[in-house]
PDB file of N, CA and C in Angstrom:
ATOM      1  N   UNK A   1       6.921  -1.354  19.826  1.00  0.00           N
ATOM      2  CA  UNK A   1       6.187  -1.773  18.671  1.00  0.00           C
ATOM      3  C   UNK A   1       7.085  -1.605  17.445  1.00  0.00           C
ATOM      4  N   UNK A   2       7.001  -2.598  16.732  1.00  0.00           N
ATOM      5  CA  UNK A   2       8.034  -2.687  15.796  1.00  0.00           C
ATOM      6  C   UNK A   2       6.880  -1.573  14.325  1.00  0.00           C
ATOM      7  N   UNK A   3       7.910  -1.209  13.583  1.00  0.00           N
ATOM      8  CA  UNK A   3       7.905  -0.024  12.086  1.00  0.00           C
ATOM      9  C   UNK A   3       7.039  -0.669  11.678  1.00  0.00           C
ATOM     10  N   UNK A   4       6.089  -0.712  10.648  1.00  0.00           N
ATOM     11  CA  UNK A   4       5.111  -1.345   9.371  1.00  0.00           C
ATOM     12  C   UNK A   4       6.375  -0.976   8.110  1.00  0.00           C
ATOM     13  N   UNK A   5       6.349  -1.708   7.599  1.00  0.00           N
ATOM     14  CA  UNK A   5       7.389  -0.859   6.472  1.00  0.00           C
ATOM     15  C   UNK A   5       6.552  -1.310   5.304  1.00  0.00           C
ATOM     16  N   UNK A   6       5.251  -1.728   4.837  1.00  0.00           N
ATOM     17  CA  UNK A   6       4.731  -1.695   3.910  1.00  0.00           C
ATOM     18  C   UNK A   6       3.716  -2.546   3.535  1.00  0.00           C
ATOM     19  N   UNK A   7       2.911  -3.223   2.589  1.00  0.00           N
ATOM     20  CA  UNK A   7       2.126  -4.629   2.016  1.00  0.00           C
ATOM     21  C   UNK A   7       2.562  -5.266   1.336  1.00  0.00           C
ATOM     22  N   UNK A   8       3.731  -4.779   0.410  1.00  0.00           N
ATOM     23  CA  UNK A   8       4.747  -5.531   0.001  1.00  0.00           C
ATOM     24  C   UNK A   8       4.425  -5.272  -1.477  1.00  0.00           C
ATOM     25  N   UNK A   9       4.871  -6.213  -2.570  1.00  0.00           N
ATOM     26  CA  UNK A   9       4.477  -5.454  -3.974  1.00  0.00           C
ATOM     27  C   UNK A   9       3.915  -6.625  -4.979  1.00  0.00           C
ATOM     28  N   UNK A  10       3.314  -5.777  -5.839  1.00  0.00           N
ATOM     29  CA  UNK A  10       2.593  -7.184  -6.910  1.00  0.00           C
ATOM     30  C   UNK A  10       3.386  -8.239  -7.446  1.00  0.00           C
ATOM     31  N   UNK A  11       3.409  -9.463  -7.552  1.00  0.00           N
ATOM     32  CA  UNK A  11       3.987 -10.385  -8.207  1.00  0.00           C
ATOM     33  C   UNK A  11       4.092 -10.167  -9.653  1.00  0.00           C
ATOM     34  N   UNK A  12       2.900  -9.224  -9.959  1.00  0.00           N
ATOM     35  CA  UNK A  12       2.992  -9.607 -12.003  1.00  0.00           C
ATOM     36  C   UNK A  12       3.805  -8.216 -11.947  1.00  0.00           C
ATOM     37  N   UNK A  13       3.468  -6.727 -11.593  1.00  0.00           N
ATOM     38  CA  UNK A  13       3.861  -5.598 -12.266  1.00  0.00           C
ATOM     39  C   UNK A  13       5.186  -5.269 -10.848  1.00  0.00           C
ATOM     40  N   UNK A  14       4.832  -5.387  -9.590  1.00  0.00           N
ATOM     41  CA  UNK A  14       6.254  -5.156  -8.733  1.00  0.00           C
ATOM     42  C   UNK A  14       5.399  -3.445  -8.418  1.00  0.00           C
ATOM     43  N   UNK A  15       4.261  -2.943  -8.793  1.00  0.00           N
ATOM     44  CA  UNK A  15       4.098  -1.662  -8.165  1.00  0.00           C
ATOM     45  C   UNK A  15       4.249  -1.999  -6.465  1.00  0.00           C
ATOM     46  N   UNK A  16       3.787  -1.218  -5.659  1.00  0.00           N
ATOM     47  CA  UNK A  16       3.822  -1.127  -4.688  1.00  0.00           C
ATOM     48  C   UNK A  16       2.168  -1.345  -3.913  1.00  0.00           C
ATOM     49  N   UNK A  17       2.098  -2.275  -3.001  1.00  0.00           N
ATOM     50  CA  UNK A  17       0.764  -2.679  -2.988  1.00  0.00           C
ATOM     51  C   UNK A  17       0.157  -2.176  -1.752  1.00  0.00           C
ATOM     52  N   UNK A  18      -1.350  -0.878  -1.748  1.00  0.00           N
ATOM     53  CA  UNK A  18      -1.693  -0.082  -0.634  1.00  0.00           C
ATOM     54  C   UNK A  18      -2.433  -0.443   0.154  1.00  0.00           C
ATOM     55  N   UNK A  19      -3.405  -0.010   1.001  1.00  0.00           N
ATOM     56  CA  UNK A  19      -4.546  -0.374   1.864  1.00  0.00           C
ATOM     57  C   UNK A  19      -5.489  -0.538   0.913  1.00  0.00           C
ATOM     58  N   UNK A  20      -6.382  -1.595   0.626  1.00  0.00           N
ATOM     59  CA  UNK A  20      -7.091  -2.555  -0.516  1.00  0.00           C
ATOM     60  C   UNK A  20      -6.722  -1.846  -1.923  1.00  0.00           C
ATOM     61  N   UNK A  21      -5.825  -2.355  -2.010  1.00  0.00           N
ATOM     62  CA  UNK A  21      -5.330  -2.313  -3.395  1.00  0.00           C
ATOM     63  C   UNK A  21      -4.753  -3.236  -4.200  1.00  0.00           C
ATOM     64  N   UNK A  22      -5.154  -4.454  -3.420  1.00  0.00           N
ATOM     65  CA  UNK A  22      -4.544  -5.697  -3.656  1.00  0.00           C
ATOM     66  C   UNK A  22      -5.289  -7.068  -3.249  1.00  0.00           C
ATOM     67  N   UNK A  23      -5.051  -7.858  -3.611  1.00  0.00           N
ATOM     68  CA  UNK A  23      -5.704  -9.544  -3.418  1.00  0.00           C
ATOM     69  C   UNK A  23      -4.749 -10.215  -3.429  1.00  0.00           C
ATOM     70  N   UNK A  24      -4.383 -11.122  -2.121  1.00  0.00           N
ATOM     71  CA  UNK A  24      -3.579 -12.301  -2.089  1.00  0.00           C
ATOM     72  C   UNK A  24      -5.254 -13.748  -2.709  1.00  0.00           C
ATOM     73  N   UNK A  25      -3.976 -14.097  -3.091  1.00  0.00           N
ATOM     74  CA  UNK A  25      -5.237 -15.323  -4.414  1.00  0.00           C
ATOM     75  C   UNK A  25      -3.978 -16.581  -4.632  1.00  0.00           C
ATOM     76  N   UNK A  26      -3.996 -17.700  -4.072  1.00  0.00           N
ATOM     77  CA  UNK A  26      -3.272 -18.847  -4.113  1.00  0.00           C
ATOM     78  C   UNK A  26      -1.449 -18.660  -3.791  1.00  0.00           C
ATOM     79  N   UNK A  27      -1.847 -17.578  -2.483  1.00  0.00           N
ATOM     80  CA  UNK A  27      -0.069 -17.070  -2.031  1.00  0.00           C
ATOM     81  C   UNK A  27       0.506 -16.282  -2.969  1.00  0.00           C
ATOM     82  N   UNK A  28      -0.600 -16.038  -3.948  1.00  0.00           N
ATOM     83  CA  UNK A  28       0.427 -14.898  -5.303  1.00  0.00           C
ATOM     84  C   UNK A  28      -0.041 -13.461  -4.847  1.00  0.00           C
ATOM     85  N   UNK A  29       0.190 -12.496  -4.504  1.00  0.00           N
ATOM     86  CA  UNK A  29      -0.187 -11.302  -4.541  1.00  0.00           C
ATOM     87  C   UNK A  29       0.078 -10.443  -5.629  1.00  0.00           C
ATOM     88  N   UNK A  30      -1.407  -9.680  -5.998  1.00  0.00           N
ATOM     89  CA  UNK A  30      -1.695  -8.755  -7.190  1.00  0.00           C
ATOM     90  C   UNK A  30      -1.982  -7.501  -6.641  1.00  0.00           C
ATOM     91  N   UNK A  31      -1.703  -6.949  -7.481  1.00  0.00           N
ATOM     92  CA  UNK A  31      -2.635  -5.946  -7.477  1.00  0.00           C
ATOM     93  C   UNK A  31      -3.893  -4.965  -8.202  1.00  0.00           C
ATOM     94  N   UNK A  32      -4.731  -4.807  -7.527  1.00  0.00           N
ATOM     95  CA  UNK A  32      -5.886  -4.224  -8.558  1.00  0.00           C
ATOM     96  C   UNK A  32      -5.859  -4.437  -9.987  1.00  0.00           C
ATOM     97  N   UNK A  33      -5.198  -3.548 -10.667  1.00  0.00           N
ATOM     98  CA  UNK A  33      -5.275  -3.628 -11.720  1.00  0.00           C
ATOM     99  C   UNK A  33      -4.539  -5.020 -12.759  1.00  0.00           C
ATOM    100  N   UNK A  34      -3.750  -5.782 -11.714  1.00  0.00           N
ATOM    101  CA  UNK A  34      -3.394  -6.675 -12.002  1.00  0.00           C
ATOM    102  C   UNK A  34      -4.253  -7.971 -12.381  1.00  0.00           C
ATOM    103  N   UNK A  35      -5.517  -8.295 -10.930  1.00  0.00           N
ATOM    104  CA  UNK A  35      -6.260  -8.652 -10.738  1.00  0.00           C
ATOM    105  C   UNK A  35      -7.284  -8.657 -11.648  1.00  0.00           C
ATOM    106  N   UNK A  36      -7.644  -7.280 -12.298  1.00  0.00           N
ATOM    107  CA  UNK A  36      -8.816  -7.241 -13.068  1.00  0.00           C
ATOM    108  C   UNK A  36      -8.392  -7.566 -14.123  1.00  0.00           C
ATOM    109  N   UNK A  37      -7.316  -7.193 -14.762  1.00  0.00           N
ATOM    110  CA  UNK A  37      -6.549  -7.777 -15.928  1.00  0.00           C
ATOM    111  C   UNK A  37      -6.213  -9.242 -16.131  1.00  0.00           C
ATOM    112  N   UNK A  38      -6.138  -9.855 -15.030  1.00  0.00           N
ATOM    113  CA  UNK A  38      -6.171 -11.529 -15.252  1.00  0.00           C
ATOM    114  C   UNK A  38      -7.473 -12.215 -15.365  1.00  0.00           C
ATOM    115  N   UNK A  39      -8.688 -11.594 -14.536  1.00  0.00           N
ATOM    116  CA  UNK A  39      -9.860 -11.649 -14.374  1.00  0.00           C
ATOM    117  C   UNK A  39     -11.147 -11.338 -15.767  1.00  0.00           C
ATOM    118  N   UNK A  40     -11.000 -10.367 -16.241  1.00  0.00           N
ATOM    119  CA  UNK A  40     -11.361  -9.506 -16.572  1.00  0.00           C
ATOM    120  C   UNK A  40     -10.707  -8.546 -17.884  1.00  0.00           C
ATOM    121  N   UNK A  41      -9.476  -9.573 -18.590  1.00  0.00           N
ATOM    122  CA  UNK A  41      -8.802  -8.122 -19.652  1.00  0.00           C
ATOM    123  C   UNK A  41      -9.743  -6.989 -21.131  1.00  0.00           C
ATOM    124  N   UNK A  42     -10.761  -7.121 -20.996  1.00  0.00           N
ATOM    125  CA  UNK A  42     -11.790  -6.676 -21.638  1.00  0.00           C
ATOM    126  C   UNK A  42     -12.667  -5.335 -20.872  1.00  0.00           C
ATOM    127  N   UNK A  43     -11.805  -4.974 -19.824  1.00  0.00           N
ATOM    128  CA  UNK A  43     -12.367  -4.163 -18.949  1.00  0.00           C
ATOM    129  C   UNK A  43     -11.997  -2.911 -19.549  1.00  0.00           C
ATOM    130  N   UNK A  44     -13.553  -2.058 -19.832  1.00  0.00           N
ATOM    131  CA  UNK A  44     -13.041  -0.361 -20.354  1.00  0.00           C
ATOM    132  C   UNK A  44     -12.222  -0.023 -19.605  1.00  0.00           C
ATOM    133  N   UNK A  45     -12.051   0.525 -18.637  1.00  0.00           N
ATOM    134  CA  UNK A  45     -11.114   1.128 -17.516  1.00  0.00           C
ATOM    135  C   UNK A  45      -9.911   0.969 -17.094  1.00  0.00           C
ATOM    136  N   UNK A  46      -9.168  -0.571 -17.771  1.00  0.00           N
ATOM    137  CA  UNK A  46      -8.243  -0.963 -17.309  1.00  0.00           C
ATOM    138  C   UNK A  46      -7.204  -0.237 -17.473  1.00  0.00           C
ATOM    139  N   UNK A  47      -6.930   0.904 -18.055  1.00  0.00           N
ATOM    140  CA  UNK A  47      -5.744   1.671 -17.826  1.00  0.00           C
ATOM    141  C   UNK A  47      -5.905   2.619 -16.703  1.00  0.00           C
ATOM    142  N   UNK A  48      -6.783   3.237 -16.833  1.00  0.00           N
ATOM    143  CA  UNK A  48      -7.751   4.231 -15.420  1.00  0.00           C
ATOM    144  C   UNK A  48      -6.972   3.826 -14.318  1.00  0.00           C
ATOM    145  N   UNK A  49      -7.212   1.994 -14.124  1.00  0.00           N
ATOM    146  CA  UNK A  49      -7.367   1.516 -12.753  1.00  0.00           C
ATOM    147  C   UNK A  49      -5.959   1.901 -12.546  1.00  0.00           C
ATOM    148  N   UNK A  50      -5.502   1.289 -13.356  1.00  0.00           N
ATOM    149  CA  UNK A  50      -3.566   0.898 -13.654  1.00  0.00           C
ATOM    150  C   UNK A  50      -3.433   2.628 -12.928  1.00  0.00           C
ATOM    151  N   UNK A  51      -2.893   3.707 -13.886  1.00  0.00           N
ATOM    152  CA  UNK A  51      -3.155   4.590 -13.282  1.00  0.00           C
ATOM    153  C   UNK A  51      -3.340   5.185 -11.522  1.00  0.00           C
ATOM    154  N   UNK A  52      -4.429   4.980 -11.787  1.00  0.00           N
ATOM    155  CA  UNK A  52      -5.020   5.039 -10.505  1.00  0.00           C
ATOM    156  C   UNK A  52      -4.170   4.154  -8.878  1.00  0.00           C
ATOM    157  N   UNK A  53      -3.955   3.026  -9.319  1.00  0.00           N
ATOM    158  CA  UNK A  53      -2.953   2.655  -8.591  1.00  0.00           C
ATOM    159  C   UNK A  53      -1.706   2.930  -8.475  1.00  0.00           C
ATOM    160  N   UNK A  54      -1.006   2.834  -9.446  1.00  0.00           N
ATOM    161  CA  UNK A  54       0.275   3.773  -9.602  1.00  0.00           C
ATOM    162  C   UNK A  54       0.607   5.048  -8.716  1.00  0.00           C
ATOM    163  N   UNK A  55      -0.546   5.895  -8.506  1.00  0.00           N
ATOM    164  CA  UNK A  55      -0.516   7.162  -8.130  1.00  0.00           C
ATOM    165  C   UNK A  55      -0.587   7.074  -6.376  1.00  0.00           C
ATOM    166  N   UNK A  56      -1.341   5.974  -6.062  1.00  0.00           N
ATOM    167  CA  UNK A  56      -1.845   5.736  -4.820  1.00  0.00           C
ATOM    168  C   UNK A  56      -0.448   4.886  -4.033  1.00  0.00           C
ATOM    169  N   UNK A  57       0.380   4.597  -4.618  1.00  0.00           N
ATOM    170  CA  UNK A  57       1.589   3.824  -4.336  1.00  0.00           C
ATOM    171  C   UNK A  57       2.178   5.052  -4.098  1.00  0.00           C
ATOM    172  N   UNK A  58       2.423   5.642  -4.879  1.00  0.00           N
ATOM    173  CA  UNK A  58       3.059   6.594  -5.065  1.00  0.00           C
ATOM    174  C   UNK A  58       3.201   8.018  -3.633  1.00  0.00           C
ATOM    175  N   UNK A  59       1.660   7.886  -3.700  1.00  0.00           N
ATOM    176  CA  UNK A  59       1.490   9.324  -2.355  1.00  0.00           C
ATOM    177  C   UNK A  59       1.355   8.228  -0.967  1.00  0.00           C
ATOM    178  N   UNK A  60       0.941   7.268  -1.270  1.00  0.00           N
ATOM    179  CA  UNK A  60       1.044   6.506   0.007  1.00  0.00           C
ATOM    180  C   UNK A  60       2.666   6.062   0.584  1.00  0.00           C
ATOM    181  N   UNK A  61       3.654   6.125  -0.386  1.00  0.00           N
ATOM    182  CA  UNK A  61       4.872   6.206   0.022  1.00  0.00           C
ATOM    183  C   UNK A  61       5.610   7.595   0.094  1.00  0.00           C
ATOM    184  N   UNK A  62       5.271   8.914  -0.381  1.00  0.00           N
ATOM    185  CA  UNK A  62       5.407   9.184   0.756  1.00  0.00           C
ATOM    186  C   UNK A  62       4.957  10.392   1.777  1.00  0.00           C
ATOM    187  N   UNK A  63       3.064   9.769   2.116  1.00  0.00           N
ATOM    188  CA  UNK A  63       3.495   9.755   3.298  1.00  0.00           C
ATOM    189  C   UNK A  63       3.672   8.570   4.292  1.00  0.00           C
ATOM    190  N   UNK A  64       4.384   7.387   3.758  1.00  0.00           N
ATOM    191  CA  UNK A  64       4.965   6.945   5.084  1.00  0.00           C
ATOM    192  C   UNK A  64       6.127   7.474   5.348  1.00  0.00           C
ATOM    193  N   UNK A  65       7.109   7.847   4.684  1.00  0.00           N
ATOM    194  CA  UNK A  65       8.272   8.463   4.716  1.00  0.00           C
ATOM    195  C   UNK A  65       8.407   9.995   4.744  1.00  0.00           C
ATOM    196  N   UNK A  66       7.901  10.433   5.314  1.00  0.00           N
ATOM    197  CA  UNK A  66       7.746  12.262   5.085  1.00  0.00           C
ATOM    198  C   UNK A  66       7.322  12.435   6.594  1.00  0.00           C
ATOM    199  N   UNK A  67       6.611  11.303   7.051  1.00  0.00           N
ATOM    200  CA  UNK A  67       6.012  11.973   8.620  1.00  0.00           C
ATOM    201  C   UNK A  67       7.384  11.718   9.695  1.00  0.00           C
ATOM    202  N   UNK A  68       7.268  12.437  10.594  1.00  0.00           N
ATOM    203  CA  UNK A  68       8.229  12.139  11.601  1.00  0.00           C
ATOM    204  C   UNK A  68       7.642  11.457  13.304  1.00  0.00           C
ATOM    205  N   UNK A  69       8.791  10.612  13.318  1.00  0.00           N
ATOM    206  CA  UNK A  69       8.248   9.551  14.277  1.00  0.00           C
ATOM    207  C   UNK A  69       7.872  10.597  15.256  1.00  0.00           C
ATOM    208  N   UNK A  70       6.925  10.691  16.477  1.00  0.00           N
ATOM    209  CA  UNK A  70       7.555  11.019  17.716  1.00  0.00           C
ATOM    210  C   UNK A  70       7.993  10.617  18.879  1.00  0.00           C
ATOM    211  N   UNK A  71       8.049  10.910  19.786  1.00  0.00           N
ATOM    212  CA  UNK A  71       8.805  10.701  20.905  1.00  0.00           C
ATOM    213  C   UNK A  71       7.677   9.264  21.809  1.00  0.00           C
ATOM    214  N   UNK A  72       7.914   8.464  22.156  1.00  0.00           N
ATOM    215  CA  UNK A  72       7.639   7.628  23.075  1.00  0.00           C
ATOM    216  C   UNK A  72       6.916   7.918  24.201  1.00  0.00           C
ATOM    217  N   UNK A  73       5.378   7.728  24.519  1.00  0.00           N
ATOM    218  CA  UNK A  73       4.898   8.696  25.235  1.00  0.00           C
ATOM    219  C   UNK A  73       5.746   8.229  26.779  1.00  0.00           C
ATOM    220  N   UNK A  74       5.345   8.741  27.962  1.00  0.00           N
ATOM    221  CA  UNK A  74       6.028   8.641  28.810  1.00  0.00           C
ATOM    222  C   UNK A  74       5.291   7.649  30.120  1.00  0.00           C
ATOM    223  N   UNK A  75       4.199   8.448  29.901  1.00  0.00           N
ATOM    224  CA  UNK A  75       2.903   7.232  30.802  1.00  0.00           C
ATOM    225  C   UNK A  75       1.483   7.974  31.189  1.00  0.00           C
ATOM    226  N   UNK A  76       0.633   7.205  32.063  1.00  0.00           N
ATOM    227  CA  UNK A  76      -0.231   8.150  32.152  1.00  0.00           C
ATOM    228  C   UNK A  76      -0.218   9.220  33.206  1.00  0.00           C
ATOM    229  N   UNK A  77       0.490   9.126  33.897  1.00  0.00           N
ATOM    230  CA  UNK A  77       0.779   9.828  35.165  1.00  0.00           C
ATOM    231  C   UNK A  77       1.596  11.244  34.813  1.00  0.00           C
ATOM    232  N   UNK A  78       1.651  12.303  35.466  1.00  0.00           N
ATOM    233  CA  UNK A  78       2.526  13.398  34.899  1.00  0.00           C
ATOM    234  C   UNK A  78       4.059  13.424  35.483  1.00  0.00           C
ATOM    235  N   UNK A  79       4.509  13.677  34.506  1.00  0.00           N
ATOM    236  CA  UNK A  79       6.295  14.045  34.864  1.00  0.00           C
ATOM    237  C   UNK A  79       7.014  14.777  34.809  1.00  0.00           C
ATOM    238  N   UNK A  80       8.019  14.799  35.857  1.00  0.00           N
ATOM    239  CA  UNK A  80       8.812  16.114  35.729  1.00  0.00           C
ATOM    240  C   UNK A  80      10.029  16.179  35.063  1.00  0.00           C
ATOM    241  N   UNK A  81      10.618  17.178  34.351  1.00  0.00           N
ATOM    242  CA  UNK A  81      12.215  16.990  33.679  1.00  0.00           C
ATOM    243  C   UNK A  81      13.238  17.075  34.687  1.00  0.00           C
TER     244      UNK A  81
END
């Protein structure tokens, strides 16, 4: 099974884009706060969100990079060394 190496990143700001933290919308990908800001720039919160995503890029990278792979299981049957 091949690595995940990510969702790839917003077209307008380039953060890093997480598990729903983002909308593909006419092949352009945003993200959240991107989204509500094109949608929506009158939104109280819109720095919050901004924020808020930022941070979630942030610990979501790394833990993809902090965990360690392991070993390949072997099968279901038991084995000897």
């Amino acid at each position: 099974m091949s690595r995940f190496l990510g969702y790839g990143k917003c077209s307008v700001c380039g953060v890093g884009c997480t598990p729903s933290n983002y909308v593909d919308h006419a092949g352009v990908r945003y993200c959240s706060a991107c989204w509500i800001e094109k949608e929506n720039p009158e939104h109280p919160d819109l720095e919050k969100i901004r924020e808020t995503v930022q941070e979630a890029a942030k610990k979501w990278k790394r833990q993809k990079y902090s965990r360690e792979d392991g070993p390949l299981p072997i099968g279901p049957y038991s084995h000897r060394n």
